[in-house]
Protein backbone atom coordinates (compact mmCIF):
# COMPACT_ATOMS: atom_id res chain seq x y z
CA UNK A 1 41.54 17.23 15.65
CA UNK A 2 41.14 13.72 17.42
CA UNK A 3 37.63 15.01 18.53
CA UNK A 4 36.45 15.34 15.19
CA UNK A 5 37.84 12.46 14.13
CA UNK A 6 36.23 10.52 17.15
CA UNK A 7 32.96 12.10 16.26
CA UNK A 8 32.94 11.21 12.49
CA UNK A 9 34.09 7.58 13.80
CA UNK A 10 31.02 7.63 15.91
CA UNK A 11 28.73 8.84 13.49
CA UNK A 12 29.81 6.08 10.41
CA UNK A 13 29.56 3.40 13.31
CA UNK A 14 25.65 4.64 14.31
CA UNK A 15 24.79 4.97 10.48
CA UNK A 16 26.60 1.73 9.66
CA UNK A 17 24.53 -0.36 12.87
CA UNK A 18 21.29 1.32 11.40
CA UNK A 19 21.28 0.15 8.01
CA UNK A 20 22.24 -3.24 9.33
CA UNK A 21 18.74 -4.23 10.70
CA UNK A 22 16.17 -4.33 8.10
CA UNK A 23 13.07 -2.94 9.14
CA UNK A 24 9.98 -5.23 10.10
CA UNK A 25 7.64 -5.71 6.98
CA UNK A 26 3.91 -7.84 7.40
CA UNK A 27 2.44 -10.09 4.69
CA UNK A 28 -0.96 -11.81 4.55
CA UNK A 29 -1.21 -15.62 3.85
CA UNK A 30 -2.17 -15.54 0.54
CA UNK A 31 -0.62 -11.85 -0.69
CA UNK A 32 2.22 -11.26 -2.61
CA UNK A 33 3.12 -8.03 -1.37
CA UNK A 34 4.89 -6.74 1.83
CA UNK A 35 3.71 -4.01 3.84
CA UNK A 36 4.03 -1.75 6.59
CA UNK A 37 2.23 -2.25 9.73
CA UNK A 38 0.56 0.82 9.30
CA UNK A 39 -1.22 -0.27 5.86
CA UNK A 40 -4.47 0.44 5.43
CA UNK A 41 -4.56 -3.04 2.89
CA UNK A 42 -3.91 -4.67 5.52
CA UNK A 43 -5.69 -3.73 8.35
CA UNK A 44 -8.03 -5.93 10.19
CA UNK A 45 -6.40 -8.59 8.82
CA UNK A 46 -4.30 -11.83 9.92
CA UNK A 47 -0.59 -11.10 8.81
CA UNK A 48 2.77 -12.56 9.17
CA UNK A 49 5.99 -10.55 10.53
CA UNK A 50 8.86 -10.36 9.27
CA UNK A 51 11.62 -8.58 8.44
CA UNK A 52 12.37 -6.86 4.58
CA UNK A 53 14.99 -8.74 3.34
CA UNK A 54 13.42 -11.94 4.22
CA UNK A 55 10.09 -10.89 2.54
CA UNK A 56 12.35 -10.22 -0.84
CA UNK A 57 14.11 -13.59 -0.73
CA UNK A 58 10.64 -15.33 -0.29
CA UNK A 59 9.57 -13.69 -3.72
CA UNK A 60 6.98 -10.77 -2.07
CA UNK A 61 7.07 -7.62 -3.80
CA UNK A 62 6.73 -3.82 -1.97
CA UNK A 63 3.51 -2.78 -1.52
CA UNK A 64 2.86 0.32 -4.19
CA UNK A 65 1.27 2.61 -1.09
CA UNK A 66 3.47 1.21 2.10
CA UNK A 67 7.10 1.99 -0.31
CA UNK A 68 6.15 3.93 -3.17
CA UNK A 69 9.62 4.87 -4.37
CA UNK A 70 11.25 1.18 -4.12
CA UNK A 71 7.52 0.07 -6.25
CA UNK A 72 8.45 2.28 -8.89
CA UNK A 73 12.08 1.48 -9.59
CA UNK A 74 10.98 -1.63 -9.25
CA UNK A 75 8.75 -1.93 -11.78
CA UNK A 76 11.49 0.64 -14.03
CA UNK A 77 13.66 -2.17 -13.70
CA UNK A 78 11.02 -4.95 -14.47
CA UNK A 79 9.83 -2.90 -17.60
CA UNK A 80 13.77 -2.42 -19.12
CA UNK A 81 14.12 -6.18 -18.58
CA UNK A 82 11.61 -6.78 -20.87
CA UNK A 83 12.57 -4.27 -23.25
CA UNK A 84 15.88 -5.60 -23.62
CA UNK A 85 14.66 -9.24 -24.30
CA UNK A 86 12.26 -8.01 -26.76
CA UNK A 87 15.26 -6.38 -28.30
CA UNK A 88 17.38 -9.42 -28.17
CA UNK A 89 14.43 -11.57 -29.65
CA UNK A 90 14.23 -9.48 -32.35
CA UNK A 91 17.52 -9.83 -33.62
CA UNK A 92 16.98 -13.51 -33.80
């Protein structure tokens, strides 16, 4: 019993520690978008490391191809927004 418990202890601590680094994103000087290094929008060209969650505080947006699945709830997300506002607008 303490084996298993040591192992699921080990286990939350190596899941916890992974999501703790963001991974390492690249943007160009004048995009607005954040990619992966492996991009083909952004190869051959001069780009700027960094990591995700500094990219999304400095306003970039996920690159459509590089993150697909975070592109499209985001623009779910951006498209309710405005539906809601229209909705509210309307009432007044």
């Amino acid at each position: 019993m303490k084996r298993i418990a040591l192992v699921i202890i080990c286990l939350a601590f190596l899941a916890s520690s992974t999501f703790a680094f963001a991974a390492d994103v690249y943007v160009t000087k004048n995009g607005k978008k954040y990619h992966k290094e492996t991009c083909r929008w952004i190869k051959n060209r001069e780009t700027t490391k960094m990591d995700e969650k500094e990219a999304i505080e400095k306003g970039y947006e996920p690159c459509s191809r590089c993150f697909k699945s975070k592109a499209v709830s985001d623009k779910s997300a951006q498209k309710a927004k405005e539906v809601v506002q229209k909705a509210k607008e309307s009432k007044s």
